[in-house]
N, C-alpha and C. Protein backbone atom coordinates (compact mmCIF):
# COMPACT_ATOMS: atom_id res chain seq x y z
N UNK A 1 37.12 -20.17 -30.14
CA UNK A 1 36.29 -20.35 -31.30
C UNK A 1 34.83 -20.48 -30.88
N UNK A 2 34.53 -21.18 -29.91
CA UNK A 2 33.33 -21.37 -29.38
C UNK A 2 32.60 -19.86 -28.81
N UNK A 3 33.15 -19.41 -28.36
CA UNK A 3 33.15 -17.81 -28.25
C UNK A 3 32.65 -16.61 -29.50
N UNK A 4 33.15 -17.07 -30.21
CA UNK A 4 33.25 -16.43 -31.57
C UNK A 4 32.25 -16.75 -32.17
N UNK A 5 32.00 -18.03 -32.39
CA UNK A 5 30.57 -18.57 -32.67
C UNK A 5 29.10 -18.35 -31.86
N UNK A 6 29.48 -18.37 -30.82
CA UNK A 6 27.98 -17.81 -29.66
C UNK A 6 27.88 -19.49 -29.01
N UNK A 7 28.87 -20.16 -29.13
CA UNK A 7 28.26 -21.82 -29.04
C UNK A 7 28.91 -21.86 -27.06
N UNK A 8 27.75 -22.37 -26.45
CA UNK A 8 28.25 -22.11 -24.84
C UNK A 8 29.17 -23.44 -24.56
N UNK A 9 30.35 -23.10 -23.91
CA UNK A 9 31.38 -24.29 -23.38
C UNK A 9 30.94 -24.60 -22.37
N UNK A 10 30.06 -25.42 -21.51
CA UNK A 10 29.63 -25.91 -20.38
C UNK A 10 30.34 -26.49 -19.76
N UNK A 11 31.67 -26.70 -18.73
CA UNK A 11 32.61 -27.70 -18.49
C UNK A 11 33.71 -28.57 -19.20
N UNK A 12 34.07 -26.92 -20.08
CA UNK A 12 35.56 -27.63 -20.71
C UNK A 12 36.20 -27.82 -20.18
N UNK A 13 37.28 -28.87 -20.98
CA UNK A 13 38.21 -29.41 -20.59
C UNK A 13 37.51 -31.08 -20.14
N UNK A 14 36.42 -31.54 -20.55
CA UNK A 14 35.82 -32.54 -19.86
C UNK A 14 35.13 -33.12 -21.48
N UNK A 15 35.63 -34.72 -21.30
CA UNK A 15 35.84 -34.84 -23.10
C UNK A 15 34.48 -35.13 -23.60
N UNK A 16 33.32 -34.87 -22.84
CA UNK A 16 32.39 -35.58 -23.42
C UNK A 16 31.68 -33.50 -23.96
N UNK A 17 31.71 -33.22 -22.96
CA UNK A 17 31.29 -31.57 -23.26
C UNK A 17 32.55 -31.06 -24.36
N UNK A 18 34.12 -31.30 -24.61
CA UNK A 18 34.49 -31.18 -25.09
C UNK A 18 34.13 -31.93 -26.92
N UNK A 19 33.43 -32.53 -26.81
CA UNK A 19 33.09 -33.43 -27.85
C UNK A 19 32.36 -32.71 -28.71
N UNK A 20 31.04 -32.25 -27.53
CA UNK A 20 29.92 -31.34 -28.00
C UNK A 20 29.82 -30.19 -28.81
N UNK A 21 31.26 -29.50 -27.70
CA UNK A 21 31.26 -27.83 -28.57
C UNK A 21 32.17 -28.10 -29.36
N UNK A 22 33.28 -29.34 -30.26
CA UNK A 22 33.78 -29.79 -31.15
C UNK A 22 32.56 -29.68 -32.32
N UNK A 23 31.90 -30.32 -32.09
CA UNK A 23 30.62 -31.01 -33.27
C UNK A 23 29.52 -29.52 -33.39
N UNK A 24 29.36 -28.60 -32.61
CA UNK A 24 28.51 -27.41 -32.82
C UNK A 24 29.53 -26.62 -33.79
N UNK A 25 30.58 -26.43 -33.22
CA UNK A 25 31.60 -26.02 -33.92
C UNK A 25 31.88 -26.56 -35.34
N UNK A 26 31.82 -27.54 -35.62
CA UNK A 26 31.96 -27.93 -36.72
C UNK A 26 30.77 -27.72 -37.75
N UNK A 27 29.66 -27.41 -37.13
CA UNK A 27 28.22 -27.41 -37.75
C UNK A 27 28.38 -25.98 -38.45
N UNK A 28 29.09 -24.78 -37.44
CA UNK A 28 28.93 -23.68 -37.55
C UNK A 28 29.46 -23.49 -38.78
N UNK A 29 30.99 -23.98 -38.59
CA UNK A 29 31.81 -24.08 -39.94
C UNK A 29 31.29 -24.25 -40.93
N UNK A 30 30.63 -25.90 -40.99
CA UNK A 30 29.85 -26.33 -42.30
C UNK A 30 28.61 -24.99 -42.81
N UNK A 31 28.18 -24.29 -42.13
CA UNK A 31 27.27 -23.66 -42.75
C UNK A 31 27.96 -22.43 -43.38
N UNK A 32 28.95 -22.01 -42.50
CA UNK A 32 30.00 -21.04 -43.79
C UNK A 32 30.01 -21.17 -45.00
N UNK A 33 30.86 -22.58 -44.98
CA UNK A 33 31.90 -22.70 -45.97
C UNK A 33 31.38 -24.60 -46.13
N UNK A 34 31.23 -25.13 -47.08
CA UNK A 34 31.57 -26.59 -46.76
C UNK A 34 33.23 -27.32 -46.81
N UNK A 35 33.13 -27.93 -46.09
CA UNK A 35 34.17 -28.71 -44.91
C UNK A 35 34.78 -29.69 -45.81
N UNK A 36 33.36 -30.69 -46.28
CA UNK A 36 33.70 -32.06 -46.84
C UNK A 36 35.32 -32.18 -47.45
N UNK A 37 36.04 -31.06 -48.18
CA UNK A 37 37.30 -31.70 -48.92
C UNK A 37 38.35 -31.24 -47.56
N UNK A 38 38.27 -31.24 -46.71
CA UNK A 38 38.97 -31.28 -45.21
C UNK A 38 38.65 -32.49 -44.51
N UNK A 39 37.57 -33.34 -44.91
CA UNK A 39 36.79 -34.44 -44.22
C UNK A 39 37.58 -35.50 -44.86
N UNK A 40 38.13 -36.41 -44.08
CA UNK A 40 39.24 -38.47 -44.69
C UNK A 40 40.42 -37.62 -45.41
N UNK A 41 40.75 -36.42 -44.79
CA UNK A 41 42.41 -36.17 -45.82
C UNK A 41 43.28 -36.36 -44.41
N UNK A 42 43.97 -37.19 -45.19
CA UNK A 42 45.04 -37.80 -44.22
C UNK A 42 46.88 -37.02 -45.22
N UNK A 43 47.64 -35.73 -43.68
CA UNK A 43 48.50 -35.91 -44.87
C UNK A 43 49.71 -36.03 -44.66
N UNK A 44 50.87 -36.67 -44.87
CA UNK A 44 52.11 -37.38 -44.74
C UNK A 44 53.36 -36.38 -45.38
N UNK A 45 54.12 -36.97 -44.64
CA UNK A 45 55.61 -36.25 -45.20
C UNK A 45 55.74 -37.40 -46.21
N UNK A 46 56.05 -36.31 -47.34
CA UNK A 46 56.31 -37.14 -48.88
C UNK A 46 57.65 -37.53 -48.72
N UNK A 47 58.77 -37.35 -48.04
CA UNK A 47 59.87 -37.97 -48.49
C UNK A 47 59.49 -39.36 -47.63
N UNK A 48 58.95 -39.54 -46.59
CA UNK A 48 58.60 -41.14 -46.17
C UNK A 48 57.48 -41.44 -46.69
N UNK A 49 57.04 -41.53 -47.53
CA UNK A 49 55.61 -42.36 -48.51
C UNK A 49 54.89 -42.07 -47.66
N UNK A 50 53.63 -42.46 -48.31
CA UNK A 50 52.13 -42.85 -47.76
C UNK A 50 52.22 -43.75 -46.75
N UNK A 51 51.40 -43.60 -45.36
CA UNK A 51 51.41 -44.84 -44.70
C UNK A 51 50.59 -46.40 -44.48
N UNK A 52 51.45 -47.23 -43.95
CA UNK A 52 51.00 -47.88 -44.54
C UNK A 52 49.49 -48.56 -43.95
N UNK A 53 49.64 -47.63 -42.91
CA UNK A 53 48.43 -47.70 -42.27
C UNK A 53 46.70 -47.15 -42.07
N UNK A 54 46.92 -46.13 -43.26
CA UNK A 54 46.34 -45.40 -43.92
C UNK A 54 44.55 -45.57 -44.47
N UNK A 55 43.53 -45.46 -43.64
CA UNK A 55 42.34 -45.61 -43.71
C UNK A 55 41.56 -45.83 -44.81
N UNK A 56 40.90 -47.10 -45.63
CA UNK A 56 40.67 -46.81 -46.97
C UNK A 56 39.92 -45.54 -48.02
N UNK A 57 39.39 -44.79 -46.51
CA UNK A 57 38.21 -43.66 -47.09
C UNK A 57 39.39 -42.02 -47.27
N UNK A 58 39.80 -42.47 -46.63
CA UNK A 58 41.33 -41.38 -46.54
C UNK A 58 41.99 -40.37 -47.95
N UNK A 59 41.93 -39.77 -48.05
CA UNK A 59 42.60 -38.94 -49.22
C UNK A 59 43.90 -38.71 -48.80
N UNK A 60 44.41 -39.36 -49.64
CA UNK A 60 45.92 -38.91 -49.19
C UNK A 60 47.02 -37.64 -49.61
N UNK A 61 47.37 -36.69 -48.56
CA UNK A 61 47.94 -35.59 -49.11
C UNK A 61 50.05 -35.66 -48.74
N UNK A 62 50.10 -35.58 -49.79
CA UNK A 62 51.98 -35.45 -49.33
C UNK A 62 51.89 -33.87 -49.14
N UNK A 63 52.71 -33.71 -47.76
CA UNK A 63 53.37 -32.38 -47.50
C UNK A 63 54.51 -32.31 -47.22
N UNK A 64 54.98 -31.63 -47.40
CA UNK A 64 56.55 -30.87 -46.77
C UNK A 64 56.72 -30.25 -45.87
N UNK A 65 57.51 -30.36 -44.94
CA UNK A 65 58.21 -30.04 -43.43
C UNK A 65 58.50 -28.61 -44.25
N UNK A 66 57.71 -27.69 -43.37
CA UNK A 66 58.43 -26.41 -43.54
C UNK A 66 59.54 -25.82 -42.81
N UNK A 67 59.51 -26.24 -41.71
CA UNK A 67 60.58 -26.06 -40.58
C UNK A 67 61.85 -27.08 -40.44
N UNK A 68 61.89 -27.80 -41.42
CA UNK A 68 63.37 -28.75 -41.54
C UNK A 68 64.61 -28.22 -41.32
N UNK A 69 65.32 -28.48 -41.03
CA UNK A 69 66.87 -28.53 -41.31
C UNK A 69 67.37 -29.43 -41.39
């Protein structure tokens, strides 16, 4: 992705440079498209509830296991 964007990876794999081209990356995104309703969504398998540990700024999304049996 960083590639794709033009954004240079200086010593990936190394979490602080990994941090960096995270957050350029994310900038790039934001100027696409805005992000914000991807931003505090937290989302859970609905047959076990919401958790209860669950961040107050958090949007909470129930999903479904597509791959169950």
């Amino acid at each position: 992705m960083c590639g794709r964007y033009g954004i240079p990876l200086v010593g990936g794999h190394r979490a602080l440079n990994d941090v960096i081209a995270c957050w350029e990356l994310f900038r790039k995104l934001e100027e696409e498209q805005p992000v914000d309703e991807f931003v505090n969504k937290l989302g859970y398998i609905r047959k076990f509830g919401p958790p209860a540990w669950s961040p107050p700024a958090a949007k909470l999304e129930p999903v479904e296991l597509r791959y169950a049996r």
